[in-house]
N, C-alpha and C. Protein backbone atom coordinates (compact mmCIF):
# COMPACT_ATOMS: atom_id res chain seq x y z
N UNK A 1 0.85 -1.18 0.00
CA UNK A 1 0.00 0.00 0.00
C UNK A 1 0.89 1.24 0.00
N UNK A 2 0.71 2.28 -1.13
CA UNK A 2 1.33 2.74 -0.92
C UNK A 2 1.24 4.13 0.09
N UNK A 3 1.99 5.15 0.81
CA UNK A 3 1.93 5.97 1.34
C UNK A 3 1.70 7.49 0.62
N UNK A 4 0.78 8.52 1.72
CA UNK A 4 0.40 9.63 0.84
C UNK A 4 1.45 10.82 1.78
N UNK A 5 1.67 11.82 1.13
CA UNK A 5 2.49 13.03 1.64
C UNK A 5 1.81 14.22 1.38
N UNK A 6 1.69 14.43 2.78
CA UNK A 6 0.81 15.97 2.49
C UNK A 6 1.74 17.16 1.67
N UNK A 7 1.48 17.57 0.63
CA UNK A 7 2.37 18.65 -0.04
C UNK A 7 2.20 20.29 -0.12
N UNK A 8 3.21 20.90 0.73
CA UNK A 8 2.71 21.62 1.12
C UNK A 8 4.36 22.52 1.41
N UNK A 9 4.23 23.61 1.58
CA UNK A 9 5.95 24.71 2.12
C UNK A 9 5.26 25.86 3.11
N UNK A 10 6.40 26.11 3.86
CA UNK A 10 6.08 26.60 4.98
C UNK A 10 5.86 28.18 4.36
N UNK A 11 6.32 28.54 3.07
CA UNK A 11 5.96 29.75 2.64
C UNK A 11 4.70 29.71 1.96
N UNK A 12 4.18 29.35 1.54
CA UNK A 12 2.73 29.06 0.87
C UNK A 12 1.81 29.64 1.38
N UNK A 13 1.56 30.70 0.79
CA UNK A 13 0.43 31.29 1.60
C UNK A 13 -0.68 30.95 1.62
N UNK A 14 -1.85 31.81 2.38
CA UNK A 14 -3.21 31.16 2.55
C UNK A 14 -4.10 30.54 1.81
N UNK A 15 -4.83 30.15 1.43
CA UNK A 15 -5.58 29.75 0.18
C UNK A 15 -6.81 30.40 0.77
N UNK A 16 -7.33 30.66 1.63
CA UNK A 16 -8.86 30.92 2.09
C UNK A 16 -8.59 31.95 3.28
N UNK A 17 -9.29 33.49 2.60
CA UNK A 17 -9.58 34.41 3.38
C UNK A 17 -10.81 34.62 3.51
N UNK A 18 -11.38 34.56 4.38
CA UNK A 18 -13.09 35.18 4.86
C UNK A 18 -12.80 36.19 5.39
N UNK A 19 -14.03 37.19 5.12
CA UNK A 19 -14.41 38.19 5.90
C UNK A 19 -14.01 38.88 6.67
N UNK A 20 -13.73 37.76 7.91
CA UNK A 20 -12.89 38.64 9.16
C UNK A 20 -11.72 38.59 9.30
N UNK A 21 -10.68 38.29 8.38
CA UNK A 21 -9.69 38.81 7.98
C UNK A 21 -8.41 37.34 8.52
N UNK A 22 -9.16 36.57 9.34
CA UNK A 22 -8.36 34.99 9.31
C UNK A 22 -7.87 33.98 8.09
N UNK A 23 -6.53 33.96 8.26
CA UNK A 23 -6.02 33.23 7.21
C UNK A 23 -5.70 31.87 7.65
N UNK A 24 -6.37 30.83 6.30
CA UNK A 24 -6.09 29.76 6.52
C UNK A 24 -5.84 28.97 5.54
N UNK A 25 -5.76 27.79 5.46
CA UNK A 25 -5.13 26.81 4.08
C UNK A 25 -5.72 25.18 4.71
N UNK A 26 -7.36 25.53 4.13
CA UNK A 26 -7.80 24.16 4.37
C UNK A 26 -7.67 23.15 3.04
N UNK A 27 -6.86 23.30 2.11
CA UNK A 27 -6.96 22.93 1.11
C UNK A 27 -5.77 21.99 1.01
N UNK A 28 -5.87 20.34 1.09
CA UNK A 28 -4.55 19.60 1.06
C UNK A 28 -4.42 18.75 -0.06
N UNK A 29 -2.99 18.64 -0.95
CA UNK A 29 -2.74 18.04 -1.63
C UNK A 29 -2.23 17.31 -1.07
N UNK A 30 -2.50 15.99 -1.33
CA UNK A 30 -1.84 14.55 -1.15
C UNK A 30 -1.18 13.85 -2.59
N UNK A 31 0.15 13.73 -1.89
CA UNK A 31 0.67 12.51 -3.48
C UNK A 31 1.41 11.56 -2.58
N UNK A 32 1.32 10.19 -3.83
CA UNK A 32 1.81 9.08 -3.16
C UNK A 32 3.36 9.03 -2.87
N UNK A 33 4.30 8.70 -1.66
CA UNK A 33 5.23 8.95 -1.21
C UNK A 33 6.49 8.98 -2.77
N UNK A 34 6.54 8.53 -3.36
CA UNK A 34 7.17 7.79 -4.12
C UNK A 34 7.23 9.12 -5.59
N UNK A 35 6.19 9.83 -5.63
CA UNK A 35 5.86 11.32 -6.44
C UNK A 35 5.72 12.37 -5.70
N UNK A 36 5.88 12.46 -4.53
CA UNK A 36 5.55 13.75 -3.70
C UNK A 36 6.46 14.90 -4.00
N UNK A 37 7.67 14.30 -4.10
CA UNK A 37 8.84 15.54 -4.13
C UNK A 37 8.58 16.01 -5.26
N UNK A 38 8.06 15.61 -6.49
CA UNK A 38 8.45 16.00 -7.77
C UNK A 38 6.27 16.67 -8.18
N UNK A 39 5.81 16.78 -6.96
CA UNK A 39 4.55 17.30 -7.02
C UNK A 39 4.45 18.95 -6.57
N UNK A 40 4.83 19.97 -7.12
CA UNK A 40 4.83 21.27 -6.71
C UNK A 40 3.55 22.12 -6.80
N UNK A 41 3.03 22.42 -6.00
CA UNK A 41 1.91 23.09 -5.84
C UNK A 41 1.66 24.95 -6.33
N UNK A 42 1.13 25.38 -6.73
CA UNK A 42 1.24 26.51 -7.33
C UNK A 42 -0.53 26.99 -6.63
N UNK A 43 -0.12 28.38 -5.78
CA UNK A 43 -1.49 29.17 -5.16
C UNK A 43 -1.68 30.15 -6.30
N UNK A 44 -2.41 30.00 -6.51
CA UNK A 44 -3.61 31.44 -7.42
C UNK A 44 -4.07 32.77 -7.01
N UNK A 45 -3.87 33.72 -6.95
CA UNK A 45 -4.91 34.56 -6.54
C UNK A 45 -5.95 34.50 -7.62
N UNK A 46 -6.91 35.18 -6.77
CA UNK A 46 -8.21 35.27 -7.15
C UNK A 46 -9.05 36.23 -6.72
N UNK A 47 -8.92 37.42 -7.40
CA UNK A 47 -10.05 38.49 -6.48
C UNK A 47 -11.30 38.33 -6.89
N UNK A 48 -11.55 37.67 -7.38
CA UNK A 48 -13.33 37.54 -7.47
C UNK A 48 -13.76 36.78 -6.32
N UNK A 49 -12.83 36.37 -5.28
CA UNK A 49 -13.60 35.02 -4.38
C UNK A 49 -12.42 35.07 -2.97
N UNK A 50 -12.66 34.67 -1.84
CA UNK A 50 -12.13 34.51 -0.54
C UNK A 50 -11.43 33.55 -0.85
N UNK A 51 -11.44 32.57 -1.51
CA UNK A 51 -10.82 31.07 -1.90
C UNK A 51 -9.84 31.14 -3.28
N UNK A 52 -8.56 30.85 -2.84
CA UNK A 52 -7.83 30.74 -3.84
C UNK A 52 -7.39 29.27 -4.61
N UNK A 53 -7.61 29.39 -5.88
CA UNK A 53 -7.36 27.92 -6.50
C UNK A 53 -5.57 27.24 -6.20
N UNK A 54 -5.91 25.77 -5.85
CA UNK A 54 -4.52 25.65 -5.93
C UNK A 54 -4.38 24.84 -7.15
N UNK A 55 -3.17 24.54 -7.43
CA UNK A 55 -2.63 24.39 -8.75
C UNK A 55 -1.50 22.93 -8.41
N UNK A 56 -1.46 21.94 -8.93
CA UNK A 56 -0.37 20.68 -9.35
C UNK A 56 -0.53 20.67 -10.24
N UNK A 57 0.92 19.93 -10.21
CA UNK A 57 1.72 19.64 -11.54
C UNK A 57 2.76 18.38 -11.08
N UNK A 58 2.64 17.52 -11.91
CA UNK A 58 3.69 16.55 -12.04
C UNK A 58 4.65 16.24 -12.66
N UNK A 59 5.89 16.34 -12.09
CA UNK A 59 6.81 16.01 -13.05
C UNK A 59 7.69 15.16 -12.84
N UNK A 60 7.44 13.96 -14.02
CA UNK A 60 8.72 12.64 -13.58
C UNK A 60 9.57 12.38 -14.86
N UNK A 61 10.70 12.53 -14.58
CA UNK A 61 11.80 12.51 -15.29
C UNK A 61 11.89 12.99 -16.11
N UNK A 62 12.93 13.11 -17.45
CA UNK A 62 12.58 14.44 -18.45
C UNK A 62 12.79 13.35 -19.66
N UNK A 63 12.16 11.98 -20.01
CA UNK A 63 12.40 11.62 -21.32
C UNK A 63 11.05 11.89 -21.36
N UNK A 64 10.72 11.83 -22.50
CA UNK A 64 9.60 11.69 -23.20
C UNK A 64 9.07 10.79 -23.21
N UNK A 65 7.99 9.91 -23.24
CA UNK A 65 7.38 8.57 -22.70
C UNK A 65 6.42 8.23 -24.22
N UNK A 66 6.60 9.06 -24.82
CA UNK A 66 5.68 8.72 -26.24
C UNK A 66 5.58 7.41 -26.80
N UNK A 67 4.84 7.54 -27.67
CA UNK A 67 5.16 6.12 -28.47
C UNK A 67 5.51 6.67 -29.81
N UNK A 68 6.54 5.51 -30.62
CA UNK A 68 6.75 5.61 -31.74
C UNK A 68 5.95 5.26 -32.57
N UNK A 69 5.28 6.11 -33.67
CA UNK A 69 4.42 5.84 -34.89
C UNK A 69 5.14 5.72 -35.63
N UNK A 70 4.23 3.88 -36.19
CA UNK A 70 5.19 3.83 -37.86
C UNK A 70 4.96 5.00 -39.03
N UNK A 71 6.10 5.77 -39.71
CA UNK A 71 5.83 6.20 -40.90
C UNK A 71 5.36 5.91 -42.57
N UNK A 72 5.14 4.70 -42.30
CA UNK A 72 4.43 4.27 -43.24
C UNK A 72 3.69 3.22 -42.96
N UNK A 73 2.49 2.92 -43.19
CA UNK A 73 1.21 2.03 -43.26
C UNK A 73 1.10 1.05 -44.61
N UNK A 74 1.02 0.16 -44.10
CA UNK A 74 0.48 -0.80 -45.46
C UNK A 74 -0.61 -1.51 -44.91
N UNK A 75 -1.95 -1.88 -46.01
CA UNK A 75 -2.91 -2.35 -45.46
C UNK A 75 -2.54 -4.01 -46.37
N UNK A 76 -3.23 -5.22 -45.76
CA UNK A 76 -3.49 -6.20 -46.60
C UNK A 76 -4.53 -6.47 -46.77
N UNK A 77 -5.21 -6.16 -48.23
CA UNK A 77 -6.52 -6.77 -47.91
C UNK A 77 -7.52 -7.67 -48.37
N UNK A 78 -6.23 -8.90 -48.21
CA UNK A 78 -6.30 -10.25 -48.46
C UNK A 78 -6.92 -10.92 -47.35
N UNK A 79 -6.26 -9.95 -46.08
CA UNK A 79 -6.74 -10.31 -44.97
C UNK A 79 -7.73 -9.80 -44.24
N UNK A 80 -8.82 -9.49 -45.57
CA UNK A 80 -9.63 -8.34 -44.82
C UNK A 80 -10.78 -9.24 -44.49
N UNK A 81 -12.04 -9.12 -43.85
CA UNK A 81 -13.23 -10.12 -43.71
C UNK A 81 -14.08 -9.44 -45.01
């Protein structure tokens, strides 16, 4: 099973201001131990709203994971039904 890591920096500011002017950050990202470090969280402002969006992103390793497409196609359709 794997383990979750709350992700989070001690500079990160609030995500949720109400009214009376208390700041807080009820908003938690969890990633599994094993992706946490490489999970960076990004706060939003937002003046339309007391609640600021938070933002992930993942990033694991820097190859490219694509798949290779053949450049050329041939059909047979001898073998067609």
């Amino acid at each position: 099973m794997a383990l979750l890591n709350v992700v989070c920096g001690n500079e990160d500011p609030a995500t949720y201001l109400p009214y009376n002017g208390t700041r807080t950050t009820p908003d938690l990202l969890l990633a599994s131990s094993d992706i946490s470090e490489h999970t960076p969280r990004k706060i939003i402002d937002d003046p339309g709203s007391g609640h600021k969006p938070v933002i992930a992103s993942i990033t694991i390793g820097s190859k490219s994971m694509s798949r290779k497409v053949p450049t050329k196609l041939s059909w047979n359709f001898k073998k067609a039904d």
